[in-house]
Every structure is written in C-alpha cells, then in structure tokens.
PDB file of N, CA and C in Angstrom:
ATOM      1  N   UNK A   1      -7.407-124.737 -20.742  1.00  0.00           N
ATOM      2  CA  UNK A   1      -7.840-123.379 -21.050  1.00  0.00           C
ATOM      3  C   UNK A   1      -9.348-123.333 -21.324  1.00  0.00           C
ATOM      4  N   UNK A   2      -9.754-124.620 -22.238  1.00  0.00           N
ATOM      5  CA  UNK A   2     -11.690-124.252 -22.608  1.00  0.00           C
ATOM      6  C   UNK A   2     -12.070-124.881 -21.348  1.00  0.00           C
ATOM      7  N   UNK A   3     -11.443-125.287 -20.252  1.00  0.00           N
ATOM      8  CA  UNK A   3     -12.276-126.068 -19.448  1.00  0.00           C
ATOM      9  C   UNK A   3     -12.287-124.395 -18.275  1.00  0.00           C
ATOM     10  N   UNK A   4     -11.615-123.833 -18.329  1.00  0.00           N
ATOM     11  CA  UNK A   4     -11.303-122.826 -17.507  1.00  0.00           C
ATOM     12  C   UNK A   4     -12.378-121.487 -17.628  1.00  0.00           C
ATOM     13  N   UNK A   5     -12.355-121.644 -19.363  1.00  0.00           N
ATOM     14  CA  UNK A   5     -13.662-120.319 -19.633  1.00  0.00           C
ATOM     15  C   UNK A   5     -14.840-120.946 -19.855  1.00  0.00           C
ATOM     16  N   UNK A   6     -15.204-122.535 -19.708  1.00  0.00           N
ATOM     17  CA  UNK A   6     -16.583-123.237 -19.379  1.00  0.00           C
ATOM     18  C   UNK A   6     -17.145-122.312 -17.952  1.00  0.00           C
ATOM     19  N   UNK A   7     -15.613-123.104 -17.001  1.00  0.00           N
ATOM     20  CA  UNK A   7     -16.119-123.067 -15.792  1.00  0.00           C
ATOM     21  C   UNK A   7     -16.937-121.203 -15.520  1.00  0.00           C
ATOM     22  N   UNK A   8     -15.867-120.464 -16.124  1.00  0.00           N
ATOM     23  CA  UNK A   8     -15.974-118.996 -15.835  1.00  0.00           C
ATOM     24  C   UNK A   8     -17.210-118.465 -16.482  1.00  0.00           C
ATOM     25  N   UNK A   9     -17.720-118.992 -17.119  1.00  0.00           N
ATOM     26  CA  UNK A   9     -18.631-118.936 -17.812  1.00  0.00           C
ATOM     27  C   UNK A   9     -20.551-119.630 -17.257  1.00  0.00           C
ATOM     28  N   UNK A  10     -20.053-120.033 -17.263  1.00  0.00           N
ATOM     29  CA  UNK A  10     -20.959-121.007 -16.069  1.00  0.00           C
ATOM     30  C   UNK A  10     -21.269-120.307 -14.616  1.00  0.00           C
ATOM     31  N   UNK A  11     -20.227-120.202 -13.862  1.00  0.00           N
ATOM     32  CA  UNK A  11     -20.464-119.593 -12.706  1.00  0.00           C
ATOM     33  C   UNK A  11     -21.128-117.907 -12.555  1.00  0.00           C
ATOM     34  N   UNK A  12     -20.605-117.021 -14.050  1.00  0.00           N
ATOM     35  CA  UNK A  12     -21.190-116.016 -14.268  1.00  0.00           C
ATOM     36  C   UNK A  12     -22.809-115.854 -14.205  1.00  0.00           C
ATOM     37  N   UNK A  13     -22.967-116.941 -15.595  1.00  0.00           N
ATOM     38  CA  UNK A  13     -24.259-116.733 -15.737  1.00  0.00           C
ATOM     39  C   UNK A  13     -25.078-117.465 -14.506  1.00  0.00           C
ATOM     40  N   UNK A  14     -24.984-118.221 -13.598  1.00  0.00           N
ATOM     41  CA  UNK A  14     -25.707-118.933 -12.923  1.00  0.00           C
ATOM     42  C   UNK A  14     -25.451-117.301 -11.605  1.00  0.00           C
ATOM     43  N   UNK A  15     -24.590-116.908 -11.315  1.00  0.00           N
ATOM     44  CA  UNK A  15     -24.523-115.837 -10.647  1.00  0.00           C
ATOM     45  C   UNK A  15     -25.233-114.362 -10.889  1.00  0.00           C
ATOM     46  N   UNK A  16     -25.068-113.736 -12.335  1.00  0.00           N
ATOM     47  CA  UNK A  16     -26.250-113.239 -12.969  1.00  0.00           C
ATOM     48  C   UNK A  16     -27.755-113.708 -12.747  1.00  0.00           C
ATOM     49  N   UNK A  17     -28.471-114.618 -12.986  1.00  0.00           N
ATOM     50  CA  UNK A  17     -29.317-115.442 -12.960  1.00  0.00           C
ATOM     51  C   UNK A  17     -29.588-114.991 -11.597  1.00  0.00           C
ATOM     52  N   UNK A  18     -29.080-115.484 -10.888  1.00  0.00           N
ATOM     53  CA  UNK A  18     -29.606-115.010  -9.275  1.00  0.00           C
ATOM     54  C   UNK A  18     -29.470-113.592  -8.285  1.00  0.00           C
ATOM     55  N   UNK A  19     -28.665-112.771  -9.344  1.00  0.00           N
ATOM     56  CA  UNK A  19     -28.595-111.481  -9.081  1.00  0.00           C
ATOM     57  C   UNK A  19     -30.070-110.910  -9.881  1.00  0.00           C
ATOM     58  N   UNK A  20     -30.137-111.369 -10.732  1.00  0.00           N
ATOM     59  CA  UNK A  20     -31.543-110.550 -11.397  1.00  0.00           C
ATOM     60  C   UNK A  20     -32.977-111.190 -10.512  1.00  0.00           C
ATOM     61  N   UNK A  21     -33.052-112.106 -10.119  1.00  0.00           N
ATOM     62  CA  UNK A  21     -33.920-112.692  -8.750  1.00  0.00           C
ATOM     63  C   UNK A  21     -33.955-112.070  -7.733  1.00  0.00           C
ATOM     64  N   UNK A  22     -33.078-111.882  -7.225  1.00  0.00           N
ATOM     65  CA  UNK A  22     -32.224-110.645  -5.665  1.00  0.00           C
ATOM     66  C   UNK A  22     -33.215-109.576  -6.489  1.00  0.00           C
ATOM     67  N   UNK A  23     -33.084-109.264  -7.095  1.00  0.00           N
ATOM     68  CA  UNK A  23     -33.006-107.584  -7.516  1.00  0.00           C
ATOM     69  C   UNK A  23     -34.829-107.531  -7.538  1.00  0.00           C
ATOM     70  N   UNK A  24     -35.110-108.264  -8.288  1.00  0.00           N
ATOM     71  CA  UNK A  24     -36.783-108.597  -8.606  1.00  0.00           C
ATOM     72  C   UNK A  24     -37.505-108.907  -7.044  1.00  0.00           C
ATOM     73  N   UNK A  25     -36.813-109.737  -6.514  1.00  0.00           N
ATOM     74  CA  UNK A  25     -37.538-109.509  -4.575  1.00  0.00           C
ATOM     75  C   UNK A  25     -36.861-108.240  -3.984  1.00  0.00           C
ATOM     76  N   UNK A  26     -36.448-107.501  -4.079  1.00  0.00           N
ATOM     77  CA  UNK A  26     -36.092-106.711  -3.291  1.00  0.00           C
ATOM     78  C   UNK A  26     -36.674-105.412  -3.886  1.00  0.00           C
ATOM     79  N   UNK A  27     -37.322-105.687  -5.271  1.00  0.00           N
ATOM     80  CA  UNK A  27     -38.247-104.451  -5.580  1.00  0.00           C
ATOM     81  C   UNK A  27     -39.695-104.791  -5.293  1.00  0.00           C
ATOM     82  N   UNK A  28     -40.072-105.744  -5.078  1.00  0.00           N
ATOM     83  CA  UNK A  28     -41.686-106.237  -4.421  1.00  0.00           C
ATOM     84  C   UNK A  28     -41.567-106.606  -2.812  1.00  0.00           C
ATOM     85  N   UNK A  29     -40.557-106.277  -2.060  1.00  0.00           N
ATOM     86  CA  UNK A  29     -40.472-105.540  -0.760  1.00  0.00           C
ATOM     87  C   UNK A  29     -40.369-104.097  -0.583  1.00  0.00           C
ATOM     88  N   UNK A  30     -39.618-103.372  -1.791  1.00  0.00           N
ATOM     89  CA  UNK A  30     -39.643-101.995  -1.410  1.00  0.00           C
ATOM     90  C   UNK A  30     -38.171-101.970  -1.099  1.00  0.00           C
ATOM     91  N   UNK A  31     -37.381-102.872  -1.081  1.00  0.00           N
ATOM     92  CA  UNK A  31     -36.074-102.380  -0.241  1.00  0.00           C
ATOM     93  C   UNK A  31     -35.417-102.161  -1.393  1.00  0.00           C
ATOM     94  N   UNK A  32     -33.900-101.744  -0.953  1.00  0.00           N
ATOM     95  CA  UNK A  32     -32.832-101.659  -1.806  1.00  0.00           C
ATOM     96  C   UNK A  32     -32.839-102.462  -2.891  1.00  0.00           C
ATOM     97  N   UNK A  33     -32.318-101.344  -4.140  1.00  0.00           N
ATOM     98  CA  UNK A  33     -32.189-102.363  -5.404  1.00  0.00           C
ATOM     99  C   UNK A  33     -30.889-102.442  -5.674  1.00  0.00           C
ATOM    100  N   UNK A  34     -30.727-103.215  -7.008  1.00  0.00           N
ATOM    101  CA  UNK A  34     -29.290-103.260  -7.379  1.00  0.00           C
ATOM    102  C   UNK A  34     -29.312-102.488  -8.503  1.00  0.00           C
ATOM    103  N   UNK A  35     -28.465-101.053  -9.078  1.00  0.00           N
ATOM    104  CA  UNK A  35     -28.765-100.583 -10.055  1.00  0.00           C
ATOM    105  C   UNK A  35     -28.623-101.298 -12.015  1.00  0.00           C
ATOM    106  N   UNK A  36     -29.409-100.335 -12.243  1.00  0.00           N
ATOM    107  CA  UNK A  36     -29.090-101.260 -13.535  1.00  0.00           C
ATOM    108  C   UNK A  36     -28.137-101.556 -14.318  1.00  0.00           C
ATOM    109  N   UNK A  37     -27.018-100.459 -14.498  1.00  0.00           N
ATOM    110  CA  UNK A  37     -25.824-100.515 -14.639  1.00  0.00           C
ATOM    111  C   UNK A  37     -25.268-101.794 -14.111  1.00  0.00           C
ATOM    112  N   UNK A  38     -25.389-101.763 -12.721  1.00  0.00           N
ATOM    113  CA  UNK A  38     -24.454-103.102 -12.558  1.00  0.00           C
ATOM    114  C   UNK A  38     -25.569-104.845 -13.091  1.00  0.00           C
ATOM    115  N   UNK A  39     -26.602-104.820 -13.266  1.00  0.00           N
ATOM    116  CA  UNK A  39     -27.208-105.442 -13.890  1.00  0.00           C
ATOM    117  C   UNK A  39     -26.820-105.676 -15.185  1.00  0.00           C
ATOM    118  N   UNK A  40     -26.903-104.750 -16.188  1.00  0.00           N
ATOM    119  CA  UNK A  40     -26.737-105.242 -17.328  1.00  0.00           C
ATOM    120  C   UNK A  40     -24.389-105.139 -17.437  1.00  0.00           C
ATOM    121  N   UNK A  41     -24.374-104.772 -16.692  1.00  0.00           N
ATOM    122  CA  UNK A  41     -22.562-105.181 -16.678  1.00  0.00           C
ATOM    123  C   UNK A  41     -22.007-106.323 -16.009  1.00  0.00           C
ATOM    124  N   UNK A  42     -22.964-106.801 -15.286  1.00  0.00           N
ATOM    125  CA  UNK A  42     -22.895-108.872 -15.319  1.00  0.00           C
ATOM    126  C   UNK A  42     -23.375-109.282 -17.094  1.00  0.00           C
ATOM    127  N   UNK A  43     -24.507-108.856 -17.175  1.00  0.00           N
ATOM    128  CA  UNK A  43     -24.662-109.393 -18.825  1.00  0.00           C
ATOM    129  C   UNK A  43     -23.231-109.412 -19.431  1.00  0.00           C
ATOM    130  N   UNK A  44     -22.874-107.746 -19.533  1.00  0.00           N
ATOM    131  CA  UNK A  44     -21.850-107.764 -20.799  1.00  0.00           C
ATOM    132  C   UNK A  44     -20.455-108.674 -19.963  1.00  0.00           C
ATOM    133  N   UNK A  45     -20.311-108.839 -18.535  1.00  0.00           N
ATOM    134  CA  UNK A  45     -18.732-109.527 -18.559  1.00  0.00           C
ATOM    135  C   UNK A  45     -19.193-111.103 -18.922  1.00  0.00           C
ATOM    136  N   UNK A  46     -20.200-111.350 -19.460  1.00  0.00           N
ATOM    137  CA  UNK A  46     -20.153-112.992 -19.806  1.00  0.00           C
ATOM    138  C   UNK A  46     -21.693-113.505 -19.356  1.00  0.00           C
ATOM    139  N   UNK A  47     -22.528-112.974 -18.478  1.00  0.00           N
ATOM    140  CA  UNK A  47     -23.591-113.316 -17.793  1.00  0.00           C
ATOM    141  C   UNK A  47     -24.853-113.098 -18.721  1.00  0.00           C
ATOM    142  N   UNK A  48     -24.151-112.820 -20.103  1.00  0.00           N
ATOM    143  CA  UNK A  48     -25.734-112.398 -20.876  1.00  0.00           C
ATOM    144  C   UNK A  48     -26.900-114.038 -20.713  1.00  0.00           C
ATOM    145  N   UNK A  49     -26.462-115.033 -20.804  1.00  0.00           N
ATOM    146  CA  UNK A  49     -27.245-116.354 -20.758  1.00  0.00           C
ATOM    147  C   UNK A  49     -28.511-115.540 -19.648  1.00  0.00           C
ATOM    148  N   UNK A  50     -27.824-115.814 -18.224  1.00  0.00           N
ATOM    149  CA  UNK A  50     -28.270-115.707 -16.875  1.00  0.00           C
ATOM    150  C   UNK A  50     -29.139-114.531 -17.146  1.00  0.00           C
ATOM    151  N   UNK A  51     -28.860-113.693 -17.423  1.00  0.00           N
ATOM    152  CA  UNK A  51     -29.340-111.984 -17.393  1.00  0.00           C
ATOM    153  C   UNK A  51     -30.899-112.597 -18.319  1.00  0.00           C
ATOM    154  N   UNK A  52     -30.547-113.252 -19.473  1.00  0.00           N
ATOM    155  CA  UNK A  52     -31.836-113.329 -20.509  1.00  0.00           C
ATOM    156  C   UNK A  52     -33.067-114.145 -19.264  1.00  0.00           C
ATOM    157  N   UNK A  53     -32.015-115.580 -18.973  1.00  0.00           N
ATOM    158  CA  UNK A  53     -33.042-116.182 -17.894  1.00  0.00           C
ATOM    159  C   UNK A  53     -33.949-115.614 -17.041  1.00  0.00           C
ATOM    160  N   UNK A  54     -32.970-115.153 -16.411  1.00  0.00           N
ATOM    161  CA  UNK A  54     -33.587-114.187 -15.218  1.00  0.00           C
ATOM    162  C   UNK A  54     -34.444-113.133 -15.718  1.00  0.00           C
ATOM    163  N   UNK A  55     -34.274-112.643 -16.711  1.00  0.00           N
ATOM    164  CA  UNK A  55     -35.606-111.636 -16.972  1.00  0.00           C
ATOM    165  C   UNK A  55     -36.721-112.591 -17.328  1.00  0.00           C
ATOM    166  N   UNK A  56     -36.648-113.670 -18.034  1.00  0.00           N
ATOM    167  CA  UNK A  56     -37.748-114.322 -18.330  1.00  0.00           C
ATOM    168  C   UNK A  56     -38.768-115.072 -17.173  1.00  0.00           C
ATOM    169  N   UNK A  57     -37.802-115.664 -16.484  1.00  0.00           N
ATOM    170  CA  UNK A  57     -38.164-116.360 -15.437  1.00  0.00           C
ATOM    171  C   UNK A  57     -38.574-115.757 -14.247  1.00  0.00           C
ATOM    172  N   UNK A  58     -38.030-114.790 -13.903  1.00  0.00           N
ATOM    173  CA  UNK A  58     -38.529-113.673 -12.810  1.00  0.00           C
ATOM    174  C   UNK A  58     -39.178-112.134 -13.338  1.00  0.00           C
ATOM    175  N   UNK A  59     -39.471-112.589 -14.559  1.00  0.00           N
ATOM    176  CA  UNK A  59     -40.524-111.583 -15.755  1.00  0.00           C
ATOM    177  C   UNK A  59     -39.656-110.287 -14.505  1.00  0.00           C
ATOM    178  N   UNK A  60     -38.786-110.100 -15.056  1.00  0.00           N
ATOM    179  CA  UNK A  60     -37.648-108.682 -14.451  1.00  0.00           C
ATOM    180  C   UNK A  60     -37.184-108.213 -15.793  1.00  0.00           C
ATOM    181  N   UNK A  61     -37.950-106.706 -15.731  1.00  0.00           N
ATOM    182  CA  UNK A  61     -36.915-105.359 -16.303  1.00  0.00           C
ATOM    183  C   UNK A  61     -37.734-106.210 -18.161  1.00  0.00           C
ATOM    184  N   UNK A  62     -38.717-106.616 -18.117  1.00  0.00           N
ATOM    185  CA  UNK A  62     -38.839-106.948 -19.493  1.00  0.00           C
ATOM    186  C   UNK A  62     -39.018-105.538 -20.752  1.00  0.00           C
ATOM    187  N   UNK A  63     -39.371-104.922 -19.628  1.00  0.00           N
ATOM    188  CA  UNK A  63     -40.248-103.695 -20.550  1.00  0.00           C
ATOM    189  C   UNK A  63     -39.278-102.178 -20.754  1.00  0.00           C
ATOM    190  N   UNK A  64     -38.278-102.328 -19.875  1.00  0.00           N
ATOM    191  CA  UNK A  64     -36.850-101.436 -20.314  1.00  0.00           C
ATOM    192  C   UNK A  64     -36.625-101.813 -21.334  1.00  0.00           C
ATOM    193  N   UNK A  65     -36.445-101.066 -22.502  1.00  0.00           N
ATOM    194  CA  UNK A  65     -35.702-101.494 -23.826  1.00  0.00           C
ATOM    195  C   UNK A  65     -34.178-101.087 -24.074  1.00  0.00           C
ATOM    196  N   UNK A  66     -33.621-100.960 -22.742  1.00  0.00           N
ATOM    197  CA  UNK A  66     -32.290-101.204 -22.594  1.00  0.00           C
ATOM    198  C   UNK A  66     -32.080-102.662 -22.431  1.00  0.00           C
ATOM    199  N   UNK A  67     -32.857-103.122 -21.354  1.00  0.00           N
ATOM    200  CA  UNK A  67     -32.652-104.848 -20.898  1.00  0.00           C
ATOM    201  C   UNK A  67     -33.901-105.411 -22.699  1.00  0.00           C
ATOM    202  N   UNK A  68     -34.602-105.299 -22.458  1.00  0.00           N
ATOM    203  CA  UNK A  68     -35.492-105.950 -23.627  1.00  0.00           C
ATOM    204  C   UNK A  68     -34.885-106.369 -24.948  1.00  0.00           C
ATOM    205  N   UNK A  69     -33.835-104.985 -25.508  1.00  0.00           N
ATOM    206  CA  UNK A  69     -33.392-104.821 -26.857  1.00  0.00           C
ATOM    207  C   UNK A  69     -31.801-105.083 -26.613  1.00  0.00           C
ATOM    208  N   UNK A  70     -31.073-104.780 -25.186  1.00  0.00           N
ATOM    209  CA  UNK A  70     -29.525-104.363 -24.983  1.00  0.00           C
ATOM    210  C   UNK A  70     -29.228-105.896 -24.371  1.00  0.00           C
ATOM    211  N   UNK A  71     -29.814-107.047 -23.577  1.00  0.00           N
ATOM    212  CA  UNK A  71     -29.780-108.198 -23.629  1.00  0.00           C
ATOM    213  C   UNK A  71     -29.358-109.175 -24.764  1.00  0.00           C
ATOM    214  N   UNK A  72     -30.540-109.475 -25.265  1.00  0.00           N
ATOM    215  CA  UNK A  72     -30.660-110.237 -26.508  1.00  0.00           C
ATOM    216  C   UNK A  72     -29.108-109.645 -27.189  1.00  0.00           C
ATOM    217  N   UNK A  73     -28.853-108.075 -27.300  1.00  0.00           N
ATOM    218  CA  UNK A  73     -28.127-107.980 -28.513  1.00  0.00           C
ATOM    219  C   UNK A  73     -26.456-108.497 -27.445  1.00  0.00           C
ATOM    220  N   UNK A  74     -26.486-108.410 -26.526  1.00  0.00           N
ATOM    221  CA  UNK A  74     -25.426-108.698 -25.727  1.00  0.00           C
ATOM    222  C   UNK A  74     -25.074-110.336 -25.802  1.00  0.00           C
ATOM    223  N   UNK A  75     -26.133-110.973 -25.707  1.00  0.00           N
ATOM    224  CA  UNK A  75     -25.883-112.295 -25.971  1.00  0.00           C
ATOM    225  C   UNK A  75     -25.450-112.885 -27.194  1.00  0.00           C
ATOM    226  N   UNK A  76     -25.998-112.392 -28.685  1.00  0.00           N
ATOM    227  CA  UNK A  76     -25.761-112.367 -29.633  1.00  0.00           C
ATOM    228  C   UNK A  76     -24.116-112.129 -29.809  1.00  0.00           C
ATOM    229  N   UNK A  77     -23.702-110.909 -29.211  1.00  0.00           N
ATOM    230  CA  UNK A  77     -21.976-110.785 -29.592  1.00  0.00           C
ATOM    231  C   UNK A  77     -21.551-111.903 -28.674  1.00  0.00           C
ATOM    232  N   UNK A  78     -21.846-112.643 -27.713  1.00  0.00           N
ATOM    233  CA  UNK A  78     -21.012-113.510 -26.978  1.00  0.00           C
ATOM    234  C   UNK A  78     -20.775-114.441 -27.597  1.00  0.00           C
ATOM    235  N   UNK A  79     -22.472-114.998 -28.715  1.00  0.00           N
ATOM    236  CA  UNK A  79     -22.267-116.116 -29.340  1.00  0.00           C
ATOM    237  C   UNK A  79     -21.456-115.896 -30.269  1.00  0.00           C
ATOM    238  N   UNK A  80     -21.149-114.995 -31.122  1.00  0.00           N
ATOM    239  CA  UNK A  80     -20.318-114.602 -32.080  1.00  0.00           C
ATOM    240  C   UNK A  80     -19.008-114.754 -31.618  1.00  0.00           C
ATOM    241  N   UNK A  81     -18.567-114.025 -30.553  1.00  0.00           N
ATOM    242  CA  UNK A  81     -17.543-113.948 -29.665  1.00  0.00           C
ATOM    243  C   UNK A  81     -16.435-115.662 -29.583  1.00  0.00           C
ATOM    244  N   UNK A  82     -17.642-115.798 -28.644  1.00  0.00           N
ATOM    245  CA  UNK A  82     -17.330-117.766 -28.460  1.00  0.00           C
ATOM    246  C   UNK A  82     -17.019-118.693 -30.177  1.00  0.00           C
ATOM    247  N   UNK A  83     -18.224-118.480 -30.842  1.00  0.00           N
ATOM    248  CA  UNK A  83     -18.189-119.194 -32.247  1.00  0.00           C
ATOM    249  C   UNK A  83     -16.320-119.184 -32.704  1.00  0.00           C
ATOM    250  N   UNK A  84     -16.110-117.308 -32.438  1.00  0.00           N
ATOM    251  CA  UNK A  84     -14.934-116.977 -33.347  1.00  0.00           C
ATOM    252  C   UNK A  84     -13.333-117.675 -32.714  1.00  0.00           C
ATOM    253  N   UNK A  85     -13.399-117.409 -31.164  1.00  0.00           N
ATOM    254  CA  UNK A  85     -12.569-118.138 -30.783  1.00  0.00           C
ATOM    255  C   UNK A  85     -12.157-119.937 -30.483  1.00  0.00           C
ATOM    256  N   UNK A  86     -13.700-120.617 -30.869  1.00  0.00           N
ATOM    257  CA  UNK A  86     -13.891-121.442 -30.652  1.00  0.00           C
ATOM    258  C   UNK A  86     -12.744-122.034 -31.868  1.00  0.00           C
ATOM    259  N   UNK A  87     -12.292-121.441 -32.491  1.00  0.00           N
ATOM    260  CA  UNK A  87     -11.725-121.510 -33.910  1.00  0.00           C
ATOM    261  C   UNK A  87      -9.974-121.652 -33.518  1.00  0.00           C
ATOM    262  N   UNK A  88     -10.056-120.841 -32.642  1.00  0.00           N
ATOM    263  CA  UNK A  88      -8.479-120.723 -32.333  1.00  0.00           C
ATOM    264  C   UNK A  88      -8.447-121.473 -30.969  1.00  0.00           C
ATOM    265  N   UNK A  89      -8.920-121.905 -30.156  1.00  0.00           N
ATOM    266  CA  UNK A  89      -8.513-122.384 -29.077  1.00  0.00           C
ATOM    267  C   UNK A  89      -8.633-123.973 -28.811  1.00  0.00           C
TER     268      UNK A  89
END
C-alpha cells in the first residue's frame, strides 16, 4: 500500500513538474496554454512538490498570488496530510 502511494506520488509530481515547463514554453512561443485551473489542480491531486519546482525552476506563474501564496499553502496540507496518515498506515 505505501509503496503504491510512493509510486503515485512520485509520478504526479515529476508529471506536474513538466506540465508547468510545457506551459512556461508554450507562453514564450505565443501558442496555446494550459489553463490555470488545471495547473494548480495537478498541485492539489498530489503534484504540489512538482508544481513548487516547476515554478521555481522555470521562474513560472511566480507573481500570481494564487500560485505564489495557493502553492506553498497546498503543499503544506499534503505534508500534514502524509505526516497524519503516515500514523495509520
């Protein structure tokens, strides 16, 4: 079971992570973006790690204080999240 929500967990954020990259070249071409909604709703299903990366690393969406302030606090409940079940599982 913890090896199952590693894996799921893992593949999110490394998938996040490269969705917020996609999104950051495809706004310094001009083309299609990915909206933000579905951006920050990879964060909340588990991708908050990836989502933080990716804004840092591809300096993406730093200055929205939805992503700036709604990130960080998204990651924060995961760690809480994880800590609490880490207890029962």
């Amino acid at each position: 079971m913890m090896e199952l929500l590693l894996y799921y967990f893992v593949c999110v954020n490394l998938l996040t992570f490269f969705v917020y990259g996609i999104d950051k070249w495809q706004a310094r071409q001009g083309k299609w973006r990915i909206s933000e909604a579905t951006l920050l709703l990879f964060a909340v299903i588990g991708g908050s790690i990836g989502a933080w990366l990716g804004m840092r690393v591809w300096r993406h969406k730093t200055m929205h204080k939805k992503f700036k302030y709604g990130i960080p606090a998204i990651l924060m409940i995961h760690i809480i999240i994880i800590g609490y079940l880490s207890k029962w599982i």
